[in-house]
Protein backbone atom coordinates (compact mmCIF):
# COMPACT_ATOMS: atom_id res chain seq x y z
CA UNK A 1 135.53 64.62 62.43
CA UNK A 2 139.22 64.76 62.66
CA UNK A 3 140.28 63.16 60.20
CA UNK A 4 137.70 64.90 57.73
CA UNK A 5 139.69 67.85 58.33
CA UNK A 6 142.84 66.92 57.16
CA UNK A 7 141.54 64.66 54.32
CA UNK A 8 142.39 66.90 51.29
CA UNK A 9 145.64 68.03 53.04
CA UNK A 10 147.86 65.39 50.59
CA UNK A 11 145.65 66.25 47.32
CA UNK A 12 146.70 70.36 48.08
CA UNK A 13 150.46 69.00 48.58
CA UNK A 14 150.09 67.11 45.41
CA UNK A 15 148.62 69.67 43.81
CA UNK A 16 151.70 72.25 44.61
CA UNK A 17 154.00 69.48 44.03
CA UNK A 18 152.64 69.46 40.57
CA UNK A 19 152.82 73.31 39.83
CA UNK A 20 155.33 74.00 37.48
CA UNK A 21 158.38 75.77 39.59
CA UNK A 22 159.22 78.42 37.21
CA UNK A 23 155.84 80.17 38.55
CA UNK A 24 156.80 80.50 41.95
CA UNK A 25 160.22 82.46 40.79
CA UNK A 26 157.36 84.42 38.50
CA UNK A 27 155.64 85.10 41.34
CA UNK A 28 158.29 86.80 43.57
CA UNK A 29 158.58 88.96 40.85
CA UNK A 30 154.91 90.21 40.26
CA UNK A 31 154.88 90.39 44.21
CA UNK A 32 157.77 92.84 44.07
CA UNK A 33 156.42 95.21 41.49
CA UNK A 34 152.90 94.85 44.06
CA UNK A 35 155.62 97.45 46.00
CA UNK A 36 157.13 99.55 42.96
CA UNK A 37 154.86 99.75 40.27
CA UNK A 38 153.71 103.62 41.08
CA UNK A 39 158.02 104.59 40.00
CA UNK A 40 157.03 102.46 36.72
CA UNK A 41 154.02 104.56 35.97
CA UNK A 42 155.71 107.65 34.35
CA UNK A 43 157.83 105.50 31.91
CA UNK A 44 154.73 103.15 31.11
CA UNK A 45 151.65 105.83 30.83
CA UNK A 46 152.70 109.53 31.72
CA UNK A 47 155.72 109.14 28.84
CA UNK A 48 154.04 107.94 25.89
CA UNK A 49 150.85 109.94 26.23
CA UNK A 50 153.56 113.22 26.55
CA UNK A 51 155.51 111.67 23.16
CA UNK A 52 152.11 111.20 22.00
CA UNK A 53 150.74 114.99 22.55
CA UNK A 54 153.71 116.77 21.68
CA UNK A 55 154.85 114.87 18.74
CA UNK A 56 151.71 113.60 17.06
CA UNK A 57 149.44 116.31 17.65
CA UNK A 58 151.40 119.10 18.47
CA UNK A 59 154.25 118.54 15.63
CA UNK A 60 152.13 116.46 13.54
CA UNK A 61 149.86 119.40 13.12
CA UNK A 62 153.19 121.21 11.47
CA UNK A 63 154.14 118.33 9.24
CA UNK A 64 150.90 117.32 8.16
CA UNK A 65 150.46 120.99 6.59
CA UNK A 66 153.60 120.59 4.98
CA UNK A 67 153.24 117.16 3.66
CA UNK A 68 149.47 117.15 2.56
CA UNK A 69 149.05 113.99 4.57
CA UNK A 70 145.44 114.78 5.25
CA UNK A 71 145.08 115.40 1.89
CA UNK A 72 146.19 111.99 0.80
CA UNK A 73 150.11 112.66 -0.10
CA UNK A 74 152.21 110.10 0.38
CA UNK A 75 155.07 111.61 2.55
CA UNK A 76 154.21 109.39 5.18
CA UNK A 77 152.78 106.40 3.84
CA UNK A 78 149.70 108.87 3.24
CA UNK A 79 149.14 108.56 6.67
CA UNK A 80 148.65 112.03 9.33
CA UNK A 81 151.88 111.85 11.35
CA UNK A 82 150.23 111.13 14.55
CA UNK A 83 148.86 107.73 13.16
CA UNK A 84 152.61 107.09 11.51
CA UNK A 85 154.23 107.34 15.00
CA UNK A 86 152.18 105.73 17.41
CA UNK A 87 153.35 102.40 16.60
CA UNK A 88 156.80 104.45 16.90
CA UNK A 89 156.79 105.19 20.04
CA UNK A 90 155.01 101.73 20.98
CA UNK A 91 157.99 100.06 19.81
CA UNK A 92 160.04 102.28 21.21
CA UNK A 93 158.62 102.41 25.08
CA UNK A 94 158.83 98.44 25.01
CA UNK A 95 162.40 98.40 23.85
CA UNK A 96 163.38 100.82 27.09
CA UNK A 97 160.79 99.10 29.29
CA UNK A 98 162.82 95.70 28.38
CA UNK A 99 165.90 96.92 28.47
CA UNK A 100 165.60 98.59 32.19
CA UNK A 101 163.58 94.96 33.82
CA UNK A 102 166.42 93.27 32.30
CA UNK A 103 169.98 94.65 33.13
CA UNK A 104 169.60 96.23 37.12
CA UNK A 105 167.07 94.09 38.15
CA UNK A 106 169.08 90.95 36.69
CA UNK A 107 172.04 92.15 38.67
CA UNK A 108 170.38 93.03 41.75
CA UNK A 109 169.41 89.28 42.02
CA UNK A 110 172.69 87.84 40.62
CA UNK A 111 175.18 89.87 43.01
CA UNK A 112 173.77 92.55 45.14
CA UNK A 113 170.09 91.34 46.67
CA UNK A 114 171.31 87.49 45.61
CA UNK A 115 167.80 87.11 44.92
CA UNK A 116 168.61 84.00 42.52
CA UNK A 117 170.60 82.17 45.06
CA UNK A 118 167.95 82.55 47.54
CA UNK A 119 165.25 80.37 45.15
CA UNK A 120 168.06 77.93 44.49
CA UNK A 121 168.26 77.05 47.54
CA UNK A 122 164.94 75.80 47.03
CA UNK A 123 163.87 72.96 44.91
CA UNK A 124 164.03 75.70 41.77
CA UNK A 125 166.08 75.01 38.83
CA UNK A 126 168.50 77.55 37.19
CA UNK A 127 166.22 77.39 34.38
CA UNK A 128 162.80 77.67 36.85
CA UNK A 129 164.59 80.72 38.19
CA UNK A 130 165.45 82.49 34.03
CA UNK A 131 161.93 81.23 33.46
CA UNK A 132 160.13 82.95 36.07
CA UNK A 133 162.22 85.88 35.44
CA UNK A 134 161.35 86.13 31.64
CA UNK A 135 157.50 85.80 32.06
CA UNK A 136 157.03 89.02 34.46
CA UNK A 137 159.60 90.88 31.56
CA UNK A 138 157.16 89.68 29.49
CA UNK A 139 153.58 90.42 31.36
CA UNK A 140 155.45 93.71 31.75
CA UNK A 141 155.83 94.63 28.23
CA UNK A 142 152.28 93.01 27.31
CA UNK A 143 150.55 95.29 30.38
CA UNK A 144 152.14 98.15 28.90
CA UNK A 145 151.70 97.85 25.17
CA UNK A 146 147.88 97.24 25.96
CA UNK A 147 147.85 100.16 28.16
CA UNK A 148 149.90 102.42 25.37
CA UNK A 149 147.38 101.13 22.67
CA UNK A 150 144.47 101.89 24.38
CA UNK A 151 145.80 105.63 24.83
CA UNK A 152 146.41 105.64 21.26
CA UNK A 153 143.25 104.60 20.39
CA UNK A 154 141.99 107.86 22.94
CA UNK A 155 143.77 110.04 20.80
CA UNK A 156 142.69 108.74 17.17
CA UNK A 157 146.18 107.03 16.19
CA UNK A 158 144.47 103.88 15.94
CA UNK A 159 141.99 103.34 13.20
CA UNK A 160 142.30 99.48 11.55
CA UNK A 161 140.69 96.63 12.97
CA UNK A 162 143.94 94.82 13.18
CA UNK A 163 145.27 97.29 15.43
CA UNK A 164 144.59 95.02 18.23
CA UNK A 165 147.45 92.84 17.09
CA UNK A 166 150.02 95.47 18.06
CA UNK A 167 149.80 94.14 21.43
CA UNK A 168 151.88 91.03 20.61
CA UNK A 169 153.93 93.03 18.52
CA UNK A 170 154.91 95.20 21.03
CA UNK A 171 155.72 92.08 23.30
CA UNK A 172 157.14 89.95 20.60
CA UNK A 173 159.50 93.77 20.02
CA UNK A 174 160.21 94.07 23.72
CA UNK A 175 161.00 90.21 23.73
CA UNK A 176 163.63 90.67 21.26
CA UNK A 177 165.51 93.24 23.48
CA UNK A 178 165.09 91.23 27.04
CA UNK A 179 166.31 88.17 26.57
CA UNK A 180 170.18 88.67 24.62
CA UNK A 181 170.27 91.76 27.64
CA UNK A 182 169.21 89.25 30.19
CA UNK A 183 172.39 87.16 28.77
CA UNK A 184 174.71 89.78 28.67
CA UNK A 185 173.97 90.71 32.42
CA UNK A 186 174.11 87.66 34.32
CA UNK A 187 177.57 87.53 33.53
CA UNK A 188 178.25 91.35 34.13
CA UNK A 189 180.46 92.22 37.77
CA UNK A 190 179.66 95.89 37.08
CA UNK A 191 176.93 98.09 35.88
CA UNK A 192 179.35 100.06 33.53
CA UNK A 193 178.07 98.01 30.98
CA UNK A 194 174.10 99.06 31.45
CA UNK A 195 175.26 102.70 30.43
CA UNK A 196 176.85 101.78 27.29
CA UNK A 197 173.88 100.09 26.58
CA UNK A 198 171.89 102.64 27.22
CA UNK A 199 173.73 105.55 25.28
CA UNK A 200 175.10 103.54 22.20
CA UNK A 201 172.32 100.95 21.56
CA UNK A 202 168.73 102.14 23.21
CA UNK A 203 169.11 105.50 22.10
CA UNK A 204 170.36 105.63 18.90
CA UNK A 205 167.72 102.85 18.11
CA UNK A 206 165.02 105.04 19.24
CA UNK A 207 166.03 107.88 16.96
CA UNK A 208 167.19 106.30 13.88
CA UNK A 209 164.89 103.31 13.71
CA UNK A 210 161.75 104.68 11.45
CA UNK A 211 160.01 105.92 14.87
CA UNK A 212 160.22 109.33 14.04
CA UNK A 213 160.72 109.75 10.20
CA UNK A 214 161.41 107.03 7.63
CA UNK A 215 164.47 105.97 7.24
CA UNK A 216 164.83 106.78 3.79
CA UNK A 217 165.87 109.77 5.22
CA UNK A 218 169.00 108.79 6.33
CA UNK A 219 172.08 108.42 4.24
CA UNK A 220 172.41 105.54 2.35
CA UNK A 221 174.67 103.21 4.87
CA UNK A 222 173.10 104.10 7.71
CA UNK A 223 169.56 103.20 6.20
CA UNK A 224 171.51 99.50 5.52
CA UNK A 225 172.36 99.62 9.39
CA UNK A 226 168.93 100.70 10.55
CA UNK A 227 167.66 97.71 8.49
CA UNK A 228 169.29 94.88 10.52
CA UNK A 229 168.55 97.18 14.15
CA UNK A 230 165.73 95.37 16.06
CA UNK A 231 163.57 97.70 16.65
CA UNK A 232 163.16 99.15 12.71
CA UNK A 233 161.73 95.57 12.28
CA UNK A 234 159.87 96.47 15.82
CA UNK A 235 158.66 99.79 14.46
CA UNK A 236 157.38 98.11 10.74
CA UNK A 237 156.03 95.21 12.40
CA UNK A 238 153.66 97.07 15.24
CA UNK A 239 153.00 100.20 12.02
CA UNK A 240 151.46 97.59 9.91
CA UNK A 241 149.57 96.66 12.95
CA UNK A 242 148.15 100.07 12.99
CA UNK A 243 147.62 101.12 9.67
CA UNK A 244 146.05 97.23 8.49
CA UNK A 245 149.04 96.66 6.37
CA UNK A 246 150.05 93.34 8.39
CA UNK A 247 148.99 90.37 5.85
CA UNK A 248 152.07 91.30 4.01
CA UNK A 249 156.01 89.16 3.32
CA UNK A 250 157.39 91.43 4.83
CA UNK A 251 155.67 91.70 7.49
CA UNK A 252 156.29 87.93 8.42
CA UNK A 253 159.63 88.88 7.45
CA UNK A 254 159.74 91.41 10.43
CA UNK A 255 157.98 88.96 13.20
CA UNK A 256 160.21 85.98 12.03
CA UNK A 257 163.70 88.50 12.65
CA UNK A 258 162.09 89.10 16.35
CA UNK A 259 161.42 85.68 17.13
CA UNK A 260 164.59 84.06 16.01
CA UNK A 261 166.46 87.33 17.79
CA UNK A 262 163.88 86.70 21.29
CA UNK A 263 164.95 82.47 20.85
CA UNK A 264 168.34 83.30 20.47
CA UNK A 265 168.57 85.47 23.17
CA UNK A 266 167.25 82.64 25.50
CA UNK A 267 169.49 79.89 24.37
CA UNK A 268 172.13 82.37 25.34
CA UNK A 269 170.99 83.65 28.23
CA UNK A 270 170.10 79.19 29.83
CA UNK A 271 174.10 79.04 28.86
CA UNK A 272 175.00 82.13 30.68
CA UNK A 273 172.46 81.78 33.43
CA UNK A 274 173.83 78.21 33.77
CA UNK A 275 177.51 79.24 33.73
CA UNK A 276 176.57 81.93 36.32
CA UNK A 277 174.50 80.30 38.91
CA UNK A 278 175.12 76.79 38.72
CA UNK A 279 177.00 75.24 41.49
C-alpha cells in the first residue's frame, strides 16, 4: 500500500517542473494584491463611476442642450456627451492604473522589498521574473476595463454591439503605458522620477488627449502633439469601440501605434531588466 501512495509523487514533480516559471513570479503578484486590492478599489470603481456621474450626466446634461446632440448635431460626433466620454475616461483610468503598478511597485522589488532578487535566487529567469510581472499589470488593466465597461453599460454610455471589444482596447491602451514605464524604472535609484511622470506626462495626457473634448479644439500645434500622445490613439481606439465605428483604417491605425509602442516597451524594458538584475 506504500508504495501506492507515493506513486504519482514524480508525475506532480514533473508536472511543476514543466510549468512555465514566469507564472510562479505572476503568482506572487496576484497573491499580494489578495492583501491590497480594497486601497485599489477607489481608483478602479468608486473613480470612474464619480467621472462618470458628474461629467456625463451631470455636465453632459449642459452640453448636450447646447450642442443639440440629442437632436442629432454633430458637435460631438452626434453623439450625447456621456456616450462620447466613456471610452474617455476608460482610456484614461487604464493609463493611471498602468502607470501606478508599474513605477513604485517596480521599485519596491528592484531596491527597497528586493522582491526580484528574492525569485532569482530561485530557478527564475530575469525574463520569468519581467514576465510574471507584466501579466498581473496586465490582468489588472483587463479586470478593470471590464469592470469600468460594465458600469458604463449601467449608466447607458454603451449602446453598439462592438462595445464589448473595448475591453482589449483598454488593455492593449494600458499596455502601451506599462511596459516603456516598467523600463524606465528598473533602472531608476530614486522615485523623483515617478512625479515627473506623473505631473508632465499622465496628466496632461488625460486632459488634452480627446477624453474630454475633441481635440480640434486645441490650437493647431498642440492638436499635432496630441496626435502622436498614446492615449489620443487610446481614447479613438476604445470610442470607436463604443460608438461601432471600429471596422475603420484608422482604427487599425490606432491599435497598430499601441502595439508597436506596448512591443517596444518590452524589448526595452528585457534590456533594462537584464542590465539591472543580472548578475
Amino acid at each position: 500500500m506504500v508504495p501506492s501512495i507515493f506513486a504519482g509523487l514524480p508525475d506532480l514533480a514533473a508536472r511543476r517542473r514543466a510549468t512555465p516559471l514566469w507564472r510562479r513570479a505572476f503568482a506572487y503578484w496576484c497573491y499580494q494584491f489578495t492583501r491590497t486590492w480594497r486601497s485599489t478599489l477607489t481608483a478602479s470603481i468608486v473613480y470612474p463611476v464619480l467621472y462618470l456621474a458628474a461629467l456625463g450626466v451631470g455636465l453632459g446634461s449642459l452640453v448636450d442642450h447646447h450642442l443639440g446632440t440629442g437632436r442629432g448635431v454633430g458637435g460631438l460626433d452626434g453623439v450625447t456627451y456621456l456616450r462620447y466620454v466613456a471610452p474617455g475616461i476608460l482610456a484614461g483610468s487604464v493609463m493611471q492604473i498602468a502607470v501606478n503598478e508599474s513605477t513604485y511597485p517596480v521599485m519596491a522589488a528592484t531596491k527597497w522589498v528586493h522582491t526580484y532578487d528574492a525569485m532569482l535566487a530561485t530557478p527564475l529567469r530575469v525574463l520569468d521574473v519581467l514576465a510574471g510581472h507584466v501579466g498581473f499589470v496586465l490582468l489588472r488593466l483587463l479586470v478593470t476595463s471590464a469592470t469600468f465597461c460594465a458600469i458604463a453599460a449601467g449608466f447607458g454610455a454603451l449602446v453598439s454591439p462592438e462595445a464589448a471589444l473595448a475591453v482589449p482596447a483598454g488593455v492593449v491602451t494600458g499596455l502601451a503605458f506599462a511596459t516603456p514605464v516598467m523600463a524606465f524604472a528598473v533602472t531608476q535609484e530614486r522615485d523623483s522620477g515617478f512625479s515627473v511622470i506623473h505631473r508632465l506626462f499622465v496628466v496632461p495626457l488625460f486632459l488634452f488627449s480627446g477624453s474630454f473634448f475633441p481635440i480640434s479644439q486645441l490650437p493647431g500645434f498642440w492638436q499635432e502633439v496630441a496626435v502622436v500622445t498614446p492615449l489620443y490613439h487610446g481614447v479613438a481606439l476604445c470610442r470607436a469601440c463604443t460608438l461601432g465605428r471600429l471596422w475603420t483604417p484608422a482604427c487599425l491605425a490606432h491599435a497598430a501605434y499601441l502595439l508597436a509602442l506596448a512591443s517596444a516597451g518590452w524589448v526595452a524594458a528585457r534590456r533594462t531588466f537584464r542590465r539591472r538584475l543580472a548578475p
